[in-house]
N, C-alpha and C. Protein backbone atom coordinates (compact mmCIF):
# COMPACT_ATOMS: atom_id res chain seq x y z
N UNK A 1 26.87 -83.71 -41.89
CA UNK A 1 26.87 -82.83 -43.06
C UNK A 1 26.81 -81.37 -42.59
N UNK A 2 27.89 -80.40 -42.98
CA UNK A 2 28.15 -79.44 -42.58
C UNK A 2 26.94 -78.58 -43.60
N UNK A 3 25.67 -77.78 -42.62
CA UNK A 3 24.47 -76.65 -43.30
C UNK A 3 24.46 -75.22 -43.19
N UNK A 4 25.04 -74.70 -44.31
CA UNK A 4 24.81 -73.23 -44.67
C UNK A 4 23.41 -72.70 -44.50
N UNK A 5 22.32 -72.12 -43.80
CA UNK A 5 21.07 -71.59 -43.67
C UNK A 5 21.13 -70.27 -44.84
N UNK A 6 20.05 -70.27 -45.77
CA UNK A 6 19.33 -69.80 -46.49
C UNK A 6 18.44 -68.49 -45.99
N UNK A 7 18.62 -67.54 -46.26
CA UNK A 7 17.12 -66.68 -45.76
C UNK A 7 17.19 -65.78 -46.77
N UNK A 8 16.11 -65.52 -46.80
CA UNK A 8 15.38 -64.40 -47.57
C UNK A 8 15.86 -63.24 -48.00
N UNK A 9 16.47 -62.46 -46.75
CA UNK A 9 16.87 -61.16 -47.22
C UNK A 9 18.81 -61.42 -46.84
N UNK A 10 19.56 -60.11 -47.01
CA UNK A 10 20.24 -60.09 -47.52
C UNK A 10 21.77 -61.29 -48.03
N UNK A 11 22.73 -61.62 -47.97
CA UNK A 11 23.51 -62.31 -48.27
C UNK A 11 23.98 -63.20 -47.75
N UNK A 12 23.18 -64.32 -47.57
CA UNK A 12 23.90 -65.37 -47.16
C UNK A 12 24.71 -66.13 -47.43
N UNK A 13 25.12 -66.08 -48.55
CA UNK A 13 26.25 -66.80 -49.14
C UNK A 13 27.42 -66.14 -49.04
N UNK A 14 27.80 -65.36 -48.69
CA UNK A 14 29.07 -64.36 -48.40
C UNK A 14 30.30 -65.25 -48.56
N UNK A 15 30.30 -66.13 -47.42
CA UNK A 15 31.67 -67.33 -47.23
C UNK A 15 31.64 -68.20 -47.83
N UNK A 16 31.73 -68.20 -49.30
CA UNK A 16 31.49 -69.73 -49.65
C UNK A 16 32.22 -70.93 -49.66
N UNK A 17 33.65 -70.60 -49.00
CA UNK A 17 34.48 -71.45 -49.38
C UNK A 17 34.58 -71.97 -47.21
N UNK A 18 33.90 -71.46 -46.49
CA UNK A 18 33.40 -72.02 -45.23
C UNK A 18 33.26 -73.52 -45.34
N UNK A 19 31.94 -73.37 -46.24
CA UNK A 19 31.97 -75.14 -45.71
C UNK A 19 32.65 -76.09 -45.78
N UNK A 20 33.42 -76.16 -46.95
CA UNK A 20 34.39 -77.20 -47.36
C UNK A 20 35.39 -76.87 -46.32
N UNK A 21 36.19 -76.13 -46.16
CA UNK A 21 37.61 -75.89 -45.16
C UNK A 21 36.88 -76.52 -43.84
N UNK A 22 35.74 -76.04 -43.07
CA UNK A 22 34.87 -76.96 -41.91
C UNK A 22 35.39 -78.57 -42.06
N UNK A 23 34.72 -78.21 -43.27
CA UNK A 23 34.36 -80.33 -43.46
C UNK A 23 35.87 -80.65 -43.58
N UNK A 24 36.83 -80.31 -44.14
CA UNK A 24 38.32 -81.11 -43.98
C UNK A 24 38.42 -81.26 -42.69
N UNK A 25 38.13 -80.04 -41.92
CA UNK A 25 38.77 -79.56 -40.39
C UNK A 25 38.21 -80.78 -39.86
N UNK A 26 36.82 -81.02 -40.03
CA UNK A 26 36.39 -82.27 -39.10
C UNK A 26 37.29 -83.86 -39.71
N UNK A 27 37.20 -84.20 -40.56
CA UNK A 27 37.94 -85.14 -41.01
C UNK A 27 39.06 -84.85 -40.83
N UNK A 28 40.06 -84.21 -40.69
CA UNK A 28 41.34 -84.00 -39.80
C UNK A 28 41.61 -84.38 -38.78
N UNK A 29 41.09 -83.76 -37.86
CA UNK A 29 41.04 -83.88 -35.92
C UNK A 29 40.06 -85.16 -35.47
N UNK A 30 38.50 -85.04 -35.98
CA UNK A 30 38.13 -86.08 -35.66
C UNK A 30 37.45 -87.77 -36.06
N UNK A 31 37.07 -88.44 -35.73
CA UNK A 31 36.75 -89.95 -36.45
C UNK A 31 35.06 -89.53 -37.12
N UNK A 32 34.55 -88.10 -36.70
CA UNK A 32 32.97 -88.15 -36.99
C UNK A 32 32.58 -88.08 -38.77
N UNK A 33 31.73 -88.99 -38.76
CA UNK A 33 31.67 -89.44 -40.47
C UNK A 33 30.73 -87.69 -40.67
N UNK A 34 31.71 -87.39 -42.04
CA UNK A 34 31.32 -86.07 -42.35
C UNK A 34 30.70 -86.57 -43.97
N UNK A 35 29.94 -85.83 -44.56
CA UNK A 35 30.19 -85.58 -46.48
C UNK A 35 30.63 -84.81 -47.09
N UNK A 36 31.35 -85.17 -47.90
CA UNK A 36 32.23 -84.26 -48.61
C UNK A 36 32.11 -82.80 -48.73
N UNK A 37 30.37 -82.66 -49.41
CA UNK A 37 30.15 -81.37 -48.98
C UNK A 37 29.34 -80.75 -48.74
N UNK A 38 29.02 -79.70 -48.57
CA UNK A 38 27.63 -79.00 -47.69
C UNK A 38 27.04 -78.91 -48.01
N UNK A 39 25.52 -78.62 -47.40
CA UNK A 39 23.79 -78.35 -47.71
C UNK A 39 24.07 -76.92 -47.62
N UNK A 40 23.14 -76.49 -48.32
CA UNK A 40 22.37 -75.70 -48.18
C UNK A 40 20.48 -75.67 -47.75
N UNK A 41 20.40 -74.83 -46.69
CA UNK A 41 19.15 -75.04 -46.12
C UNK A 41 18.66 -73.76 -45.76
N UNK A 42 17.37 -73.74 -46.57
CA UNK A 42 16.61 -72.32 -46.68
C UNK A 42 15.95 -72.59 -44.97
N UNK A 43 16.00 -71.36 -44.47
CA UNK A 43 15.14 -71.36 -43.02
C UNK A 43 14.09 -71.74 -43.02
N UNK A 44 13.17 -71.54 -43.77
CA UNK A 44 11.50 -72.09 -43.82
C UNK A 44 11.58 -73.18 -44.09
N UNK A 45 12.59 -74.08 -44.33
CA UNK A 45 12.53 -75.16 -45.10
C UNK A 45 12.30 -76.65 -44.30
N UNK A 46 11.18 -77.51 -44.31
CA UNK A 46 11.64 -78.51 -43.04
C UNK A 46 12.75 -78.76 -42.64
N UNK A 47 13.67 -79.64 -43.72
CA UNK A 47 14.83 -79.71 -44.01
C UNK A 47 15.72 -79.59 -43.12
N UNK A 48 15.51 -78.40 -42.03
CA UNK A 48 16.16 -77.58 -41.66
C UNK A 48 16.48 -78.61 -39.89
N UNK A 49 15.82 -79.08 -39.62
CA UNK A 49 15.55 -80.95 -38.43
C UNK A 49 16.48 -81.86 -38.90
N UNK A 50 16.80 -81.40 -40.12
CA UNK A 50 17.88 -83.21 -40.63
C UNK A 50 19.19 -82.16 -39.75
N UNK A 51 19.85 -81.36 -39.45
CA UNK A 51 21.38 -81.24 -38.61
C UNK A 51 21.06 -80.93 -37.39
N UNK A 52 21.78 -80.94 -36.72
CA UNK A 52 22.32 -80.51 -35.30
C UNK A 52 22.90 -79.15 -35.38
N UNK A 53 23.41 -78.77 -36.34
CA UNK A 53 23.88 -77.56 -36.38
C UNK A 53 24.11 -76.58 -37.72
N UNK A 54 23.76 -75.44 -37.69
CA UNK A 54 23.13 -74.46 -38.63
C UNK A 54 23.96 -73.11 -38.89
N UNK A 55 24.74 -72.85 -40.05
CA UNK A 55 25.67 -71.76 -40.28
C UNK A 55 25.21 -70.60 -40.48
N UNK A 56 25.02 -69.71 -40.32
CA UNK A 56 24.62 -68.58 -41.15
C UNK A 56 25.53 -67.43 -40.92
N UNK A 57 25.71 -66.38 -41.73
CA UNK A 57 26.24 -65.28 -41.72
C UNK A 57 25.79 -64.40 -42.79
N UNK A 58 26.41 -63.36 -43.05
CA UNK A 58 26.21 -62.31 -43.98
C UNK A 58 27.05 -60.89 -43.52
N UNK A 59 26.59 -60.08 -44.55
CA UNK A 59 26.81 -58.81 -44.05
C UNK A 59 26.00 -57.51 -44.77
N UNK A 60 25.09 -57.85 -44.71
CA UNK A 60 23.97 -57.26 -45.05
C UNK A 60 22.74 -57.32 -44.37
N UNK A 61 21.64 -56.04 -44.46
CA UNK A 61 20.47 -56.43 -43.09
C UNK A 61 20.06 -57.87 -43.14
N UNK A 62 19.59 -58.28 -42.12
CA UNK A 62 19.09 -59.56 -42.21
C UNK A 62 17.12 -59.15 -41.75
N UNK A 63 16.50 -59.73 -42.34
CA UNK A 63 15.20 -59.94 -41.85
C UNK A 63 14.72 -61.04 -41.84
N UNK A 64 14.10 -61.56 -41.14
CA UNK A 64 13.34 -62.88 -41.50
C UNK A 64 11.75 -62.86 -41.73
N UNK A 65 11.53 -63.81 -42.24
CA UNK A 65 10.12 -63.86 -42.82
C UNK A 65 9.51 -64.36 -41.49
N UNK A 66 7.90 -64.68 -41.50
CA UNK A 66 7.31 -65.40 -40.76
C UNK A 66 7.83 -66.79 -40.57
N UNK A 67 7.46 -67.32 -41.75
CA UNK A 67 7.78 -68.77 -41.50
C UNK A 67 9.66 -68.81 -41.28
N UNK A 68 10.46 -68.17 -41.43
CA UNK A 68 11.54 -68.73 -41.12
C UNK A 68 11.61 -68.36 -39.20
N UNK A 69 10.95 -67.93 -39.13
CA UNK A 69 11.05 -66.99 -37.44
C UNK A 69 10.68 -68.38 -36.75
N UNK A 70 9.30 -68.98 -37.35
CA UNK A 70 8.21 -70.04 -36.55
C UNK A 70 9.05 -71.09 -36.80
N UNK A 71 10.29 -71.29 -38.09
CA UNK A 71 10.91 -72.38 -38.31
C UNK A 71 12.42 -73.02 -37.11
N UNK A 72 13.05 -71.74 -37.04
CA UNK A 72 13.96 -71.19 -36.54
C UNK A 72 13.36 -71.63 -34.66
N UNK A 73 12.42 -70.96 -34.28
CA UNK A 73 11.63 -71.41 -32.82
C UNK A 73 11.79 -72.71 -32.62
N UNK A 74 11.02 -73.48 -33.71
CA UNK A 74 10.98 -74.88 -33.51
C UNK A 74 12.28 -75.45 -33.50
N UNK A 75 13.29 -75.23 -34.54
CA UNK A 75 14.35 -75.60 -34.05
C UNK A 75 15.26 -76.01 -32.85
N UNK A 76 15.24 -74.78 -32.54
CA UNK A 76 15.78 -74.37 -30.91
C UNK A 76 14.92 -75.30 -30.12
N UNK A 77 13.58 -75.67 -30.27
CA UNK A 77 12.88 -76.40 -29.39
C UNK A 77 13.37 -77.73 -29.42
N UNK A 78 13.98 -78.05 -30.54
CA UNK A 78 14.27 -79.92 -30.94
C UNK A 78 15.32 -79.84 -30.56
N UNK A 79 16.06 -78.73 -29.83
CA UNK A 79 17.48 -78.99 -29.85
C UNK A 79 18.83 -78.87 -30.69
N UNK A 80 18.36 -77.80 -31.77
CA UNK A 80 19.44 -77.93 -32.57
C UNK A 80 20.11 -76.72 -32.30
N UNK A 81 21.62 -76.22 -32.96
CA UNK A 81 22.00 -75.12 -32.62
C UNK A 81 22.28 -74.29 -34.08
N UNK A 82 22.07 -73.13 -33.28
CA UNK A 82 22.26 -72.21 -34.85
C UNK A 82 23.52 -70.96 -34.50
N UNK A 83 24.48 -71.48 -35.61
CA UNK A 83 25.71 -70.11 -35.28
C UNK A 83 25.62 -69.14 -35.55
N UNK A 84 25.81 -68.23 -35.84
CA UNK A 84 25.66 -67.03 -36.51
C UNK A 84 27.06 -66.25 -36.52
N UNK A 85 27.36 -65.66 -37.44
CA UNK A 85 29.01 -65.42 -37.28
C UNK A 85 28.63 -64.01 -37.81
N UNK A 86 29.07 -62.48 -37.77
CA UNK A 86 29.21 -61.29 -38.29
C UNK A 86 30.12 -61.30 -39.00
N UNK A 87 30.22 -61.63 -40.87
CA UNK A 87 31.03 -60.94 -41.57
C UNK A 87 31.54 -59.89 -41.19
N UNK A 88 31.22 -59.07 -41.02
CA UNK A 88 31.80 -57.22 -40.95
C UNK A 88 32.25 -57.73 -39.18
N UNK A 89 31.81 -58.43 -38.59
CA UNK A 89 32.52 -57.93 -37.15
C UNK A 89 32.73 -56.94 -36.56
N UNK A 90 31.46 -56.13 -36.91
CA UNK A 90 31.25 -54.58 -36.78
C UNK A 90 29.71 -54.37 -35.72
N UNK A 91 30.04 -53.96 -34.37
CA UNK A 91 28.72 -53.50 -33.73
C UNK A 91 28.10 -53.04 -34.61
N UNK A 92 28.64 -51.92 -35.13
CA UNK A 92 27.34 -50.94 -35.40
C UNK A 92 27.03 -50.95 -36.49
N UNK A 93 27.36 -52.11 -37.37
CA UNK A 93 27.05 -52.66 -38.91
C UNK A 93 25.38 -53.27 -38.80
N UNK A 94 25.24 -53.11 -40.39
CA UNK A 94 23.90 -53.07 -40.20
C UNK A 94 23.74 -54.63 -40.23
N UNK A 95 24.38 -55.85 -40.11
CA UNK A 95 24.09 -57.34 -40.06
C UNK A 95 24.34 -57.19 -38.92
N UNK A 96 24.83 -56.86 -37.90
CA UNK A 96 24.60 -57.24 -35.89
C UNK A 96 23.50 -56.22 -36.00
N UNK A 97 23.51 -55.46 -36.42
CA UNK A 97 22.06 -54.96 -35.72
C UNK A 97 20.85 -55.40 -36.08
N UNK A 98 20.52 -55.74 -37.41
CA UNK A 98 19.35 -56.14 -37.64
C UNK A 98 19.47 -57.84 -37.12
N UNK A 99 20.70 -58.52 -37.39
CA UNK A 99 20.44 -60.07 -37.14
C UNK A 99 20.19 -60.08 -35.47
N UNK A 100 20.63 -59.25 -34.59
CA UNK A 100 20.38 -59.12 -33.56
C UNK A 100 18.77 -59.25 -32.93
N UNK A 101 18.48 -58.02 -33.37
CA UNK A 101 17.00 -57.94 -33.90
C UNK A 101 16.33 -58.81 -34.19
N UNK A 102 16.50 -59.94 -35.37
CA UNK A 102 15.68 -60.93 -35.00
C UNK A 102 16.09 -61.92 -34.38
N UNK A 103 16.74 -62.18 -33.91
CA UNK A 103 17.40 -63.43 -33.56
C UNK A 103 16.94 -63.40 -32.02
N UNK A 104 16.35 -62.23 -31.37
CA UNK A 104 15.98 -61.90 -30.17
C UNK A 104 14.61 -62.21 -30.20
N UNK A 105 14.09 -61.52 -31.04
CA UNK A 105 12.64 -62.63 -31.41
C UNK A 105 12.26 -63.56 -31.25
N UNK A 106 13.05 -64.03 -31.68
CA UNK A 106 12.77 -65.94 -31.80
C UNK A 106 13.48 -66.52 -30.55
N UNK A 107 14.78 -65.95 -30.13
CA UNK A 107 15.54 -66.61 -29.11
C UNK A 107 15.40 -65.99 -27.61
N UNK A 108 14.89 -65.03 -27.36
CA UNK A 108 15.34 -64.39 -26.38
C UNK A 108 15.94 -63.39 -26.28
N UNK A 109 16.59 -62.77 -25.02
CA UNK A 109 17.56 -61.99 -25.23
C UNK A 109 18.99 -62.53 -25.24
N UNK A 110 19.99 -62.19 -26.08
CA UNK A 110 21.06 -62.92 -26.50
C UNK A 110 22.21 -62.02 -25.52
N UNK A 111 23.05 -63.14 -24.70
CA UNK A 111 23.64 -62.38 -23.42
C UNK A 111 25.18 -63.05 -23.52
N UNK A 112 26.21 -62.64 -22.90
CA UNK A 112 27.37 -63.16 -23.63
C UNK A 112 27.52 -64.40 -22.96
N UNK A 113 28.92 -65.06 -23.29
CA UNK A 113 28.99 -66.62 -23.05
C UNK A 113 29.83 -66.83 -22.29
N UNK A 114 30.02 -67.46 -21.08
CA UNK A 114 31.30 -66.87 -20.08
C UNK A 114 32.23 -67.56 -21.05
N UNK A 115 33.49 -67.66 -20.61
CA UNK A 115 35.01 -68.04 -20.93
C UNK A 115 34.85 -69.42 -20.76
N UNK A 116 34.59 -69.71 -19.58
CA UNK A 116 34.83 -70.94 -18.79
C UNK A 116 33.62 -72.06 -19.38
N UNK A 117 33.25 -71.71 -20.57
CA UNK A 117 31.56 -72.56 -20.88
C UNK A 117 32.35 -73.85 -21.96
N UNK A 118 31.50 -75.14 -21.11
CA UNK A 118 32.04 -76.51 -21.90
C UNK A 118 32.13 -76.51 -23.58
N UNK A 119 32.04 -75.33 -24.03
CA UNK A 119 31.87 -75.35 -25.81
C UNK A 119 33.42 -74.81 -25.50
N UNK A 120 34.33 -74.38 -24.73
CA UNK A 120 35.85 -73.96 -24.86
C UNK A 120 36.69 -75.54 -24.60
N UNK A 121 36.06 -75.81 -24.19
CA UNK A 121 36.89 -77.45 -23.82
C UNK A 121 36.03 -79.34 -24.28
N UNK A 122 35.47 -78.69 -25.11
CA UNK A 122 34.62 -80.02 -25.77
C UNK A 122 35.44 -80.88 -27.05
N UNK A 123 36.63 -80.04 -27.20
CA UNK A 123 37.66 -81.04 -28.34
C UNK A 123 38.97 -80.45 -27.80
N UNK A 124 39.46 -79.54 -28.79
CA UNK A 124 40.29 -78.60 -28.06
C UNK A 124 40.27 -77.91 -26.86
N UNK A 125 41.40 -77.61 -26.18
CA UNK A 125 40.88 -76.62 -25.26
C UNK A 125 41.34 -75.40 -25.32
N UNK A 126 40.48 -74.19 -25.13
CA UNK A 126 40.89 -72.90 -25.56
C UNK A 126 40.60 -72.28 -24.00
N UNK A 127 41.86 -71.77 -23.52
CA UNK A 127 41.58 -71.74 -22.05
C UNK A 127 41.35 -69.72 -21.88
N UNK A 128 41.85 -69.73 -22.95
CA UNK A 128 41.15 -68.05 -23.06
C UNK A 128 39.40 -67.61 -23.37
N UNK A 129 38.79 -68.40 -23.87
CA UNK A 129 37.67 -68.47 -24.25
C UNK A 129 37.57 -68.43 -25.96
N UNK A 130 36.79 -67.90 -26.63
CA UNK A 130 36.91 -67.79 -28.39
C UNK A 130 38.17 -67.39 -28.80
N UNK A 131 39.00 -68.11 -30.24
CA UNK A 131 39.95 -67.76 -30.67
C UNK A 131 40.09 -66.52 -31.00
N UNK A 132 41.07 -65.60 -31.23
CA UNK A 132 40.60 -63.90 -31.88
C UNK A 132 41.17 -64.37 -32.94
N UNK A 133 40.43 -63.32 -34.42
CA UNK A 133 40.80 -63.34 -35.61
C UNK A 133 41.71 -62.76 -36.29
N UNK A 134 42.95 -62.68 -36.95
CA UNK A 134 43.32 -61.79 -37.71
C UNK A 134 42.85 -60.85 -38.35
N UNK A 135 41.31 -60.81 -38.62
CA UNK A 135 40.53 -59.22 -38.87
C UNK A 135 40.40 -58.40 -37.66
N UNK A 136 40.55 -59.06 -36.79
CA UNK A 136 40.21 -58.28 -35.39
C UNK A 136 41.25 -57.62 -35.18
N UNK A 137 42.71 -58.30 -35.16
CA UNK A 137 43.75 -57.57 -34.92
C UNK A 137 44.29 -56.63 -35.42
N UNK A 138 44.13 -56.52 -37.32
CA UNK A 138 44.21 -55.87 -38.04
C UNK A 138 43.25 -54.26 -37.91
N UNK A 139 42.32 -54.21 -37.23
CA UNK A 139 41.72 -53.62 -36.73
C UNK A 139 40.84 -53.17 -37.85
N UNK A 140 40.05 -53.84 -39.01
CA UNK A 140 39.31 -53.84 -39.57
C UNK A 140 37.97 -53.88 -39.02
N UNK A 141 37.19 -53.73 -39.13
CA UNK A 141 35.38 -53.23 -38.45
C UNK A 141 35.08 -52.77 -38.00
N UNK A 142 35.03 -52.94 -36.28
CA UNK A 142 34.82 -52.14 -35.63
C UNK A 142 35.64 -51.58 -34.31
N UNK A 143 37.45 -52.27 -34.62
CA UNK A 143 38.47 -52.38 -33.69
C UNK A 143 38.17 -52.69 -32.82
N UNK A 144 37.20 -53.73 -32.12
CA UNK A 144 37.66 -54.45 -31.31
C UNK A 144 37.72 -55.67 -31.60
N UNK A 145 38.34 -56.00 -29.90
CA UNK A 145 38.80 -57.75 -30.07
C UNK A 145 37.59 -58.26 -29.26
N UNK A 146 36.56 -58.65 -29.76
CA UNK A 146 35.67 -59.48 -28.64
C UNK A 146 35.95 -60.29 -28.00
N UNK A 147 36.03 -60.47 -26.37
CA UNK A 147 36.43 -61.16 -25.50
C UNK A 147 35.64 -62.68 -25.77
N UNK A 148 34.36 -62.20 -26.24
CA UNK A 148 33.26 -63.31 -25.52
C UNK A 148 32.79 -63.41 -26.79
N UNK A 149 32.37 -64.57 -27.00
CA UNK A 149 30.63 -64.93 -27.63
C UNK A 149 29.68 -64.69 -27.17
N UNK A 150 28.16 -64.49 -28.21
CA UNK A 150 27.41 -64.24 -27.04
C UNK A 150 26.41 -65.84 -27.53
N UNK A 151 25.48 -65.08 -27.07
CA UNK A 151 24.39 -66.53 -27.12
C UNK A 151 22.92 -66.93 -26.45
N UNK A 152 22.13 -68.13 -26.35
CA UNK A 152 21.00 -68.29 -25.74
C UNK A 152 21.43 -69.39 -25.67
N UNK A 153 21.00 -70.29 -24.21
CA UNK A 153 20.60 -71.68 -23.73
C UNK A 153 19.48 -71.74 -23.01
N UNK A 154 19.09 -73.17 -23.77
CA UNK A 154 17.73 -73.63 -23.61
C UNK A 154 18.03 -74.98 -22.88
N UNK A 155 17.80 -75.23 -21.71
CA UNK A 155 17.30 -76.60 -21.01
C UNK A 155 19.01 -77.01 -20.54
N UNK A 156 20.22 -75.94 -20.78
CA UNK A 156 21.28 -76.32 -20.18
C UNK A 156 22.09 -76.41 -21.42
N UNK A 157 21.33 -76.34 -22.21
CA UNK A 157 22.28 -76.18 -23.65
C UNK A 157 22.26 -75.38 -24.75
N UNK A 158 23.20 -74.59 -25.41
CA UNK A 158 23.16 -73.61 -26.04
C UNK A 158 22.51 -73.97 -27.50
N UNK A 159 21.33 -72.93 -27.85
CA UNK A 159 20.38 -73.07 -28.69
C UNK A 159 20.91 -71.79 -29.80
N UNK A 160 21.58 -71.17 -29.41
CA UNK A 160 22.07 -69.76 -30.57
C UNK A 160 24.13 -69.46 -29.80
N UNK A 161 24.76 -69.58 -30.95
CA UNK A 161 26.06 -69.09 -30.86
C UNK A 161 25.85 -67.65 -31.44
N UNK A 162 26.86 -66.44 -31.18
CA UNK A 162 26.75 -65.78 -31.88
C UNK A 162 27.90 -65.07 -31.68
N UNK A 163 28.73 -64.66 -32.93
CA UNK A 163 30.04 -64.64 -33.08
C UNK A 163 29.74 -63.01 -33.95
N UNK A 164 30.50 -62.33 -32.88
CA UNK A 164 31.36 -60.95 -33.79
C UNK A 164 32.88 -60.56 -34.19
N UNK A 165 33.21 -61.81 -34.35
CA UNK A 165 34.85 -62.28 -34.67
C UNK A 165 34.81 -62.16 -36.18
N UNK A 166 33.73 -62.32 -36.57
CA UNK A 166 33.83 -62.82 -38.57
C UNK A 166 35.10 -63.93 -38.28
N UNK A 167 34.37 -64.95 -37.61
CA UNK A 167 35.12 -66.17 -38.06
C UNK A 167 35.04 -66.65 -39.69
N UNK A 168 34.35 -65.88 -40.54
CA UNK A 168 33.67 -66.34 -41.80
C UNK A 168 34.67 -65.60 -42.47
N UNK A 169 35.04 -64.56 -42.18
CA UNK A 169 36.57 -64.31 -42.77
C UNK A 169 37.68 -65.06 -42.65
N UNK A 170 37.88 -65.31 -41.62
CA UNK A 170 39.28 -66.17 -40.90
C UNK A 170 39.04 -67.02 -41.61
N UNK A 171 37.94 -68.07 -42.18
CA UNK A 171 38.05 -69.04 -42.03
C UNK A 171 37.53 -69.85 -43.65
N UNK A 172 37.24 -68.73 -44.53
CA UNK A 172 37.05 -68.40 -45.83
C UNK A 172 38.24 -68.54 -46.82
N UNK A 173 38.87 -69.83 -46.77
CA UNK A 173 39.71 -70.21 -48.02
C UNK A 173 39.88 -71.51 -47.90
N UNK A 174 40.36 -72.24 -49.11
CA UNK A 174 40.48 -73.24 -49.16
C UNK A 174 41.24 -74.19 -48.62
N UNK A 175 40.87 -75.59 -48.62
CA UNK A 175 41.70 -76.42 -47.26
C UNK A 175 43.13 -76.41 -47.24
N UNK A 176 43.44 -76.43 -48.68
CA UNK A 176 44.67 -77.18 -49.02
C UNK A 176 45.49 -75.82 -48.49
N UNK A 177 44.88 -74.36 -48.41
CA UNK A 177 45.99 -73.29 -47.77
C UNK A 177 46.12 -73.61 -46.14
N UNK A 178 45.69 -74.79 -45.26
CA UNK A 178 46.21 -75.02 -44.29
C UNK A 178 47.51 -75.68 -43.69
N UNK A 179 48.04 -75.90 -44.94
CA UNK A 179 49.31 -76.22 -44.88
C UNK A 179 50.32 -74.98 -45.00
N UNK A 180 49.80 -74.05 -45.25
CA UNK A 180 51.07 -72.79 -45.13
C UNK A 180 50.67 -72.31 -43.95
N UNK A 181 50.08 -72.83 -42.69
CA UNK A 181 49.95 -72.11 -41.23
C UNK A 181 50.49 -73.00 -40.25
N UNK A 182 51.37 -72.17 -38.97
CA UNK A 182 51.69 -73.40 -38.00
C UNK A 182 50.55 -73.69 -37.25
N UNK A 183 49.59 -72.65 -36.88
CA UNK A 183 48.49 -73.05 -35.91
C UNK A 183 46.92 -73.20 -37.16
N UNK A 184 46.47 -74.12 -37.08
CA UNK A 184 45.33 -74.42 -37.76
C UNK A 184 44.18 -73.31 -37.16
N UNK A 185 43.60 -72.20 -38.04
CA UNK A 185 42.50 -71.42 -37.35
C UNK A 185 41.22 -71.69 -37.34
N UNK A 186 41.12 -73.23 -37.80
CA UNK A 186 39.90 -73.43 -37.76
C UNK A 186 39.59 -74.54 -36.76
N UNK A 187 40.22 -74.84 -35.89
CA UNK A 187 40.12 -75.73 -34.50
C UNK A 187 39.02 -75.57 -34.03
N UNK A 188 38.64 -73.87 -33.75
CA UNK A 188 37.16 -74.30 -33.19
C UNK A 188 36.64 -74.63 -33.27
N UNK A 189 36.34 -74.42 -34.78
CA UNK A 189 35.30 -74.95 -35.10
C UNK A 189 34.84 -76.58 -35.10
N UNK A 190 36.07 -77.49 -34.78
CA UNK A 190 35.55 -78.26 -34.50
C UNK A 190 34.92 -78.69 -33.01
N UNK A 191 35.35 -77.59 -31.94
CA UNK A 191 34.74 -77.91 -30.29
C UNK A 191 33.74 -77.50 -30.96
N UNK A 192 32.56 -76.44 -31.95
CA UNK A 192 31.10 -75.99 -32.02
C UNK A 192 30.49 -77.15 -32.57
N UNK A 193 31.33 -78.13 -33.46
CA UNK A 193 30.45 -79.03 -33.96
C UNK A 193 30.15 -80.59 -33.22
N UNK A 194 31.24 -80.82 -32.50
CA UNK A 194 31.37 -81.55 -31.23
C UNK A 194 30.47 -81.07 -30.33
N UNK A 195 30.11 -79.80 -29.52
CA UNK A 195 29.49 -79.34 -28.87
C UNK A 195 28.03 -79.64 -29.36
N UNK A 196 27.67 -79.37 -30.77
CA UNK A 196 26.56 -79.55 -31.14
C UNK A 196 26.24 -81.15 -31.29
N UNK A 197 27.12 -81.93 -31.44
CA UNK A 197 26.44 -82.86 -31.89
C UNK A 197 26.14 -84.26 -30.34
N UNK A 198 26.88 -83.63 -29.27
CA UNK A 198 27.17 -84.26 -27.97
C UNK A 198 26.50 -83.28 -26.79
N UNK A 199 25.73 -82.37 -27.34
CA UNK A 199 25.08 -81.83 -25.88
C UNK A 199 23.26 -82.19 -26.04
């Protein structure tokens, strides 16, 4: 079951049409039993132990509360992974800077992801490293093309993705418009959920 994360302060619901286009993408490419359609899961929330893997984005400051910080820790400790994608795909926007901010808190310091890391070749293989977006090229945010992801691993396996692509743009419409594209842009996303659910 594909989980949208919940928090407190500013907009997490930005992409709403993310989860569903995900969930076709996995029932497309692979045999993994998906549900139709997504959770939503507030960070403080136990709740938050039932996936392997955890969406969030926005584009607005992000803060977290106590308990989502202590919730979020434990997570990472059980092994689960949490994405994080930048709507705006903008350094110097105020959602990378503040989600940065906490996400360093709880995770560490967040350092980029080489090219060559088994989340590029765990379904597909993307021998460049992360797909680039059509907002990127368009040169909307902050004109660049991010080479890399960045991220934290814990025990050999990555505990925080973190994406300044605004894959949440790219990837923000409905399934049935994947039939007017020759290359499907949401492939990765199935190596992150493969990755998550096999490391």
């Amino acid at each position: 079951m594909f989980a949208t994360a919940q928090y407190d302060s500013g907009d997490w619901d930005s992409a709403p049409l993310v989860p569903a286009n995900l969930i076709d993408t996995i029932a497309r490419y692979t045999s993994i039993d998906v549900a139709p359609s997504g959770v939503i899961v507030p960070l403080a929330s136990p709740s938050l132990f039932r996936y392997p893997l955890i969406y969030l984005t926005g584009h607005l400051p992000v803060r977290f509360g106590e308990a989502e910080r202590a919730n979020l820790a434990k997570y990472a400790a059980r092994g689960g992974l949490l994405l994080v994608d930048d709507h705006n795909h903008d350094i110097d926007g105020v959602f990378h800077k503040t989600a940065n901010e906490e996400l360093s808190r709880v995770y560490g310091p967040i350092r980029p992801i080489p090219n060559t890391h088994p989340l590029y070749t765990t379904f597909f293989v993307f021998e460049d490293g992360p797909p680039t977006t059509t907002h990127e090229l368009n040169g909307w945010g902050d004109n660049l093309v991010h080479k890399t992801l960045s991220g934290v691993e814990r025990d050999g396996r990555l505990a925080l993705l973190y994406s300044s692509k605004d894959y949440s743009s790219e990837w923000n419409y409905h399934p049935e418009n994947k039939r007017f594209q020759s290359v499907d842009n949401t492939r990765f996303a199935v190596n992150i959920v493969v990755y998550a659910l096999t490391r």
